[in-house]
N, C-alpha and C. Protein backbone atom coordinates (compact mmCIF):
# COMPACT_ATOMS: atom_id res chain seq x y z
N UNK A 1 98.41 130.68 82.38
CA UNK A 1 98.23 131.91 83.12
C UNK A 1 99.40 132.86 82.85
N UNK A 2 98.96 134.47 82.50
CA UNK A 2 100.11 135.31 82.61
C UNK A 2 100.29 135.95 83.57
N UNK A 3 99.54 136.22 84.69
CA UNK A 3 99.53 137.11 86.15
C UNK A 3 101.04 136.42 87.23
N UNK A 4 101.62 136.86 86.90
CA UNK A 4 103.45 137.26 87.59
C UNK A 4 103.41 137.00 88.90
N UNK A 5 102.10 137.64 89.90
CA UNK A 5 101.83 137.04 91.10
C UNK A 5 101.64 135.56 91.56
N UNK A 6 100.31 135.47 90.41
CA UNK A 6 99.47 134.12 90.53
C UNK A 6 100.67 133.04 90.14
N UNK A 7 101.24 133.13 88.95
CA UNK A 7 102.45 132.26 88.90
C UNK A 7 103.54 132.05 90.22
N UNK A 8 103.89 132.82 90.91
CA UNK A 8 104.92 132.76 92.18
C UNK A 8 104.22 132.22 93.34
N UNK A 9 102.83 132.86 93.28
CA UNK A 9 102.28 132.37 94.75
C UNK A 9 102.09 130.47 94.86
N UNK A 10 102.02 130.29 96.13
CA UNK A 10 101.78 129.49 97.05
C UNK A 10 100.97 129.25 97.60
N UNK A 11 99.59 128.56 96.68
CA UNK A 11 98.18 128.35 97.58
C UNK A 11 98.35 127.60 98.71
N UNK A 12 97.48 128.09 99.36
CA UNK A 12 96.56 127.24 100.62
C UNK A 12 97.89 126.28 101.53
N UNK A 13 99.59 127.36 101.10
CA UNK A 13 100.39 127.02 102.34
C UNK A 13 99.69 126.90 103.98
N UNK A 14 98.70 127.28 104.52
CA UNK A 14 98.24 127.25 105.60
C UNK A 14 98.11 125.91 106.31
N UNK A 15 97.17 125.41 104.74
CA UNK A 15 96.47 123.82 104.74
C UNK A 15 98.03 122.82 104.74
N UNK A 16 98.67 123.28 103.46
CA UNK A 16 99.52 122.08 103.63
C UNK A 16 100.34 121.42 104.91
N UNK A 17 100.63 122.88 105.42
CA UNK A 17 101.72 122.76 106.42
C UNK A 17 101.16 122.35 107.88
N UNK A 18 99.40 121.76 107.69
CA UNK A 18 98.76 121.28 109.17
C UNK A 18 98.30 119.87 108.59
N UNK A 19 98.99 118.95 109.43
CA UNK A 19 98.78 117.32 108.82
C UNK A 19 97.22 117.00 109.02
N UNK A 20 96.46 118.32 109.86
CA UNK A 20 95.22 117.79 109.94
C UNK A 20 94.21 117.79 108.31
N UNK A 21 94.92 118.20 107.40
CA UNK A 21 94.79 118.81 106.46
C UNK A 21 95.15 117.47 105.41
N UNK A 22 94.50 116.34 104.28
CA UNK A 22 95.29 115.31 103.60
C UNK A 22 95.45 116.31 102.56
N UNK A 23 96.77 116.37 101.94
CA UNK A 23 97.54 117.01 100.94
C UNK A 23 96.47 116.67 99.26
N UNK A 24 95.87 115.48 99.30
CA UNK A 24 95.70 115.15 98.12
C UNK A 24 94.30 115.75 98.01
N UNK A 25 93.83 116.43 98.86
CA UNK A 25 92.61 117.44 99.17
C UNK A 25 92.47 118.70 99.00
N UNK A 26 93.78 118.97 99.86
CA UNK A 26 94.70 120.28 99.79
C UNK A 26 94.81 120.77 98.29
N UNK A 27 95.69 119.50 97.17
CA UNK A 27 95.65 120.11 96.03
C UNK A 27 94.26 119.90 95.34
N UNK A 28 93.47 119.54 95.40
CA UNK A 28 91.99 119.70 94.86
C UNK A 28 91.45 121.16 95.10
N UNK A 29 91.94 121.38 96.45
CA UNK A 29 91.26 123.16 96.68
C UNK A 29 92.35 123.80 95.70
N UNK A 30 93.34 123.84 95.72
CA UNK A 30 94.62 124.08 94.79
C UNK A 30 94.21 124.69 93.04
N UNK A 31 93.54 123.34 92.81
CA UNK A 31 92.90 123.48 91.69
C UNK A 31 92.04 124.33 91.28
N UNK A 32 91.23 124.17 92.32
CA UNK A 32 90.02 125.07 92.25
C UNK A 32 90.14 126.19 91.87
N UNK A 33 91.17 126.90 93.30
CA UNK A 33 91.91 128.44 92.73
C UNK A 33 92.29 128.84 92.01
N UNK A 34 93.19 127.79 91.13
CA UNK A 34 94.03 128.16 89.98
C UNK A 34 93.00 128.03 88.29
N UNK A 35 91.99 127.42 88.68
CA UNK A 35 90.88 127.57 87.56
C UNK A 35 90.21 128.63 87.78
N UNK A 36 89.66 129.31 88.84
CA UNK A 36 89.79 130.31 89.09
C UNK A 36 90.26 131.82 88.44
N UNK A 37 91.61 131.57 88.53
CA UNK A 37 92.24 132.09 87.67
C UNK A 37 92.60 131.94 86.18
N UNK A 38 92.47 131.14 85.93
CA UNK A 38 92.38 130.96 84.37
C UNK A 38 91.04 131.42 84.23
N UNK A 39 90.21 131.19 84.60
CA UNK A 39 88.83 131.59 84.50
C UNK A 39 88.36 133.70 84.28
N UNK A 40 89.54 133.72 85.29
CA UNK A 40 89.41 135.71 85.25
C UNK A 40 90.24 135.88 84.35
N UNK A 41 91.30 135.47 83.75
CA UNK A 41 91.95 135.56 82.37
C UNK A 41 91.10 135.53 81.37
N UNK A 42 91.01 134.70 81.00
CA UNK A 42 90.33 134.21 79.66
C UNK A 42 89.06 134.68 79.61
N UNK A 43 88.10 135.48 80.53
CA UNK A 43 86.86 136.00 80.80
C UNK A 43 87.18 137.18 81.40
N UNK A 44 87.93 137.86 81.32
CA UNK A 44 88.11 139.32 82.50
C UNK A 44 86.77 140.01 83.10
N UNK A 45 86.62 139.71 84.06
CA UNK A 45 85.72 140.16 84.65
C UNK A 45 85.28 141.43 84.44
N UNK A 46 84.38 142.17 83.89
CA UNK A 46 83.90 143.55 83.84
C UNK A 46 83.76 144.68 84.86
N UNK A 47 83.37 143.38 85.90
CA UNK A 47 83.35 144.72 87.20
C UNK A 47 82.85 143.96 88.25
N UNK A 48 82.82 143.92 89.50
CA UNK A 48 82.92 143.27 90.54
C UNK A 48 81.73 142.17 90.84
N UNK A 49 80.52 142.36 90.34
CA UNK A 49 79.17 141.78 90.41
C UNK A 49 79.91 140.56 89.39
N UNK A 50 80.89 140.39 88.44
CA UNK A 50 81.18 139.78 87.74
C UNK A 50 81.87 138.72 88.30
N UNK A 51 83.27 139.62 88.74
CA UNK A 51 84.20 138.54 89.71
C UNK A 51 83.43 137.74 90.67
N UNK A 52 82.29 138.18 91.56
CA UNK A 52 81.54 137.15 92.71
C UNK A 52 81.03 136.63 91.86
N UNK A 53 80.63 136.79 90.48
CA UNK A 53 79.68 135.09 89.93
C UNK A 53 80.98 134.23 89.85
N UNK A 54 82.00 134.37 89.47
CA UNK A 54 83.00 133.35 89.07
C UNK A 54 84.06 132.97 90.46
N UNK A 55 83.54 133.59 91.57
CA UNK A 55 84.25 133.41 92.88
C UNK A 55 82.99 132.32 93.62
N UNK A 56 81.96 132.76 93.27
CA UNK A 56 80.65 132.06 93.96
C UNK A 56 80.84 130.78 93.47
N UNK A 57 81.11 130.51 92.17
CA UNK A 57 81.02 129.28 91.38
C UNK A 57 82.29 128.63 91.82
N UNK A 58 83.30 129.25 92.13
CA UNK A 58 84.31 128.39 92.76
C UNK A 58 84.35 127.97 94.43
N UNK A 59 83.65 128.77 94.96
CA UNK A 59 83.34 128.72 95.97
C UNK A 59 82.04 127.42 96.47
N UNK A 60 81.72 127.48 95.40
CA UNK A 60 80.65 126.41 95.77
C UNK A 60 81.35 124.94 95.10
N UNK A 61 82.24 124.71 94.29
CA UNK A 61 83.69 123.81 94.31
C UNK A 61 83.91 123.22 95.35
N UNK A 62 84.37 124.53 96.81
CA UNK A 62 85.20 124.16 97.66
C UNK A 62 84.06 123.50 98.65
N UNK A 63 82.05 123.96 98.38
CA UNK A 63 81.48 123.34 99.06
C UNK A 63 81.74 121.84 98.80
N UNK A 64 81.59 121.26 97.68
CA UNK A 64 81.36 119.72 97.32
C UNK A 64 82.76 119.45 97.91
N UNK A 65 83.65 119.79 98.15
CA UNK A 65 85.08 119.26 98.71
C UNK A 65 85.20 119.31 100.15
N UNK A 66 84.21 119.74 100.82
CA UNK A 66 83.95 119.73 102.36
C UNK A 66 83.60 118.13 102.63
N UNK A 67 82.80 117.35 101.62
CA UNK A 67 82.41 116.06 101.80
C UNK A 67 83.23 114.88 101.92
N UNK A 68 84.80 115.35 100.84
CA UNK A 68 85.65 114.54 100.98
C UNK A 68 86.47 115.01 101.95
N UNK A 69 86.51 116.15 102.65
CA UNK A 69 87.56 116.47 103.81
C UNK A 69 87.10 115.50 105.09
N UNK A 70 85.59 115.31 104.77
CA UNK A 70 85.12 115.10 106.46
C UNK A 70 85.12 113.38 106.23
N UNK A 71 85.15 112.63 104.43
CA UNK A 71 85.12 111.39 104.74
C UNK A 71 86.75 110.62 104.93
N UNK A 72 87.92 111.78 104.88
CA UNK A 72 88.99 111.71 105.18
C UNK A 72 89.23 112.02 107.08
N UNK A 73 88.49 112.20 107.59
CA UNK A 73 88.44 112.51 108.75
C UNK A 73 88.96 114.07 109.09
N UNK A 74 89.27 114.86 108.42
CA UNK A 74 89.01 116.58 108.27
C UNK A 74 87.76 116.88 108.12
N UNK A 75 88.03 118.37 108.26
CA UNK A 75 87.04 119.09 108.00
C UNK A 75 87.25 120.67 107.45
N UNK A 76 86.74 121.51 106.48
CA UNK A 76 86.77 123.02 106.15
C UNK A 76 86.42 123.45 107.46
N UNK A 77 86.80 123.98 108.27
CA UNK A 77 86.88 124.35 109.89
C UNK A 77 87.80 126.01 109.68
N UNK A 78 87.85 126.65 110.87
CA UNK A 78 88.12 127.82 110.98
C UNK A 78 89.66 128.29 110.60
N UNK A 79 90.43 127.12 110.71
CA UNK A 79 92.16 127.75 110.30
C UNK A 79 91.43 127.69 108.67
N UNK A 80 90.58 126.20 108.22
CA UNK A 80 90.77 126.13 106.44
C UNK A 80 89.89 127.53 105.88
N UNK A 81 89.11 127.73 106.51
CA UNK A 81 88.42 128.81 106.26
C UNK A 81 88.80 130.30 106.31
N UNK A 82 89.95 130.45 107.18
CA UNK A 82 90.44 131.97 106.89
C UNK A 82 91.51 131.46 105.87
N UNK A 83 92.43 130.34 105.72
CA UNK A 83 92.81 130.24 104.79
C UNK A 83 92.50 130.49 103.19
N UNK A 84 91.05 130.01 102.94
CA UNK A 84 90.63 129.96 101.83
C UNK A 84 90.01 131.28 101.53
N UNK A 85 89.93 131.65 102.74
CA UNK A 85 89.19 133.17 102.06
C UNK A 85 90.03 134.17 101.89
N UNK A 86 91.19 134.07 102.67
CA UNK A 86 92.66 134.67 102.28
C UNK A 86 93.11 134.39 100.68
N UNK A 87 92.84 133.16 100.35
CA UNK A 87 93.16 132.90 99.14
C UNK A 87 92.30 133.35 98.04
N UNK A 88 90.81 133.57 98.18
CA UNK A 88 89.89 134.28 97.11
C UNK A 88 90.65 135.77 97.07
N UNK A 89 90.90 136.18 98.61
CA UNK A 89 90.88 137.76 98.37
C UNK A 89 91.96 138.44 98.09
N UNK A 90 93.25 136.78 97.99
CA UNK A 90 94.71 137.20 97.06
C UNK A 90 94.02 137.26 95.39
N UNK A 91 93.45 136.28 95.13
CA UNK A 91 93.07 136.33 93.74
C UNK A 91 92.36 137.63 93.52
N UNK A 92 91.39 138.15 94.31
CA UNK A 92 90.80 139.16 93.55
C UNK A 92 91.38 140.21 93.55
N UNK A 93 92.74 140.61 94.32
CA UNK A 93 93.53 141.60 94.01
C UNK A 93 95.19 141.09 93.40
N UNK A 94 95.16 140.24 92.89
CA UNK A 94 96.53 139.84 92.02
C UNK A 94 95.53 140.49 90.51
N UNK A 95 94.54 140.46 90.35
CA UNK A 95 93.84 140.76 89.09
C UNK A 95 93.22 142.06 89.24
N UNK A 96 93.38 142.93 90.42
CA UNK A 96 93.27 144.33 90.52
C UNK A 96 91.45 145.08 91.05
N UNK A 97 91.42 143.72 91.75
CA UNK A 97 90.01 143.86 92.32
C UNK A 97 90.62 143.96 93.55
N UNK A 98 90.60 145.22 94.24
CA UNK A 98 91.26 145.77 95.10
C UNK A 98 90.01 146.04 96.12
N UNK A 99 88.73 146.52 95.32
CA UNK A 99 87.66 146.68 96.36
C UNK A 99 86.54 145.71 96.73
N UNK A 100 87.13 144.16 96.25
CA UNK A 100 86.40 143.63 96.54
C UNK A 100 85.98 143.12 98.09
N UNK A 101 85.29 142.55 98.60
CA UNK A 101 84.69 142.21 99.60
C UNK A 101 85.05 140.94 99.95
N UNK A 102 85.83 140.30 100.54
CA UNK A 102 86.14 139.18 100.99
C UNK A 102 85.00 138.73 101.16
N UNK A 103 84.00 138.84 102.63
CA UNK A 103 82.88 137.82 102.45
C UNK A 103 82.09 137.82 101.25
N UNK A 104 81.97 138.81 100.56
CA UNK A 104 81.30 138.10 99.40
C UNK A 104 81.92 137.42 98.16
N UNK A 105 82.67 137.82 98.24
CA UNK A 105 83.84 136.38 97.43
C UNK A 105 83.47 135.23 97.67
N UNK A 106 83.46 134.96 98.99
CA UNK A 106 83.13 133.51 99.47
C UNK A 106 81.43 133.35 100.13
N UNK A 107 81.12 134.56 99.71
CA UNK A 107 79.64 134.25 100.38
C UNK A 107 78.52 133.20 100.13
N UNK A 108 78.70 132.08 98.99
CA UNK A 108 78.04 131.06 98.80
C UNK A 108 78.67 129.59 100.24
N UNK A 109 79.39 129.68 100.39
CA UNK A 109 80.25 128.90 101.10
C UNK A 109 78.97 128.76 102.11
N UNK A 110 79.19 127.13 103.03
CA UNK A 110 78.76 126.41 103.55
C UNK A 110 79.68 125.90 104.78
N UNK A 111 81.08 126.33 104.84
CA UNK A 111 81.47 125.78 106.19
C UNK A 111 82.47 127.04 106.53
């Protein structure tokens, strides 16, 4: 990755720092984001209908990872959820999608 932001930032600090949260989950959503971003690199999105296919597709990632939160005894619940959508809508403006739409960033999402 070359984005100066995306390199400094600090995903899904929200999650780590609540023990209700297992860390080794935490960095799985981690991942997600940061492919994410390699993903709007190496594909630059054309224009916003673009960024939600490749936000939807990660977003539906973080669905299949709701299964292992809840067989860890978590759950994607309302702190992980403004978290994570805080975190789509850092990505879509570290890459200069400034007008994008938070809920539809995450509008495939399931919890």
């Amino acid at each position: 990755m070359t984005n100066q932001k995306v390199l400094e930032h600090e995903f899904l600090t929200g999650m780590y720092n609540d023990g209700y949260f297992p860390d080794h989950l935490v960095d799985k959503g981690e991942a997600i984001l940061l492919s994410l971003c390699e993903r709007i690199e190496v594909g630059r999105p054309a224009d916003l209908a673009a960024l939600y296919t490749l936000t939807h597709a990660a977003t539906e990632q973080f669905n299949a990872l709701q299964t292992e939160f809840e067989a860890a005894g978590s759950e994607i619940e309302t702190v992980a959820r403004d978290v994570i959508g805080e975190e789509f809508w850092f990505v879509a403006t570290a890459y200069d999608f400034d007008g994008a739409d938070i809920e539809e960033l995450i509008a495939t999402r399931d919890w």
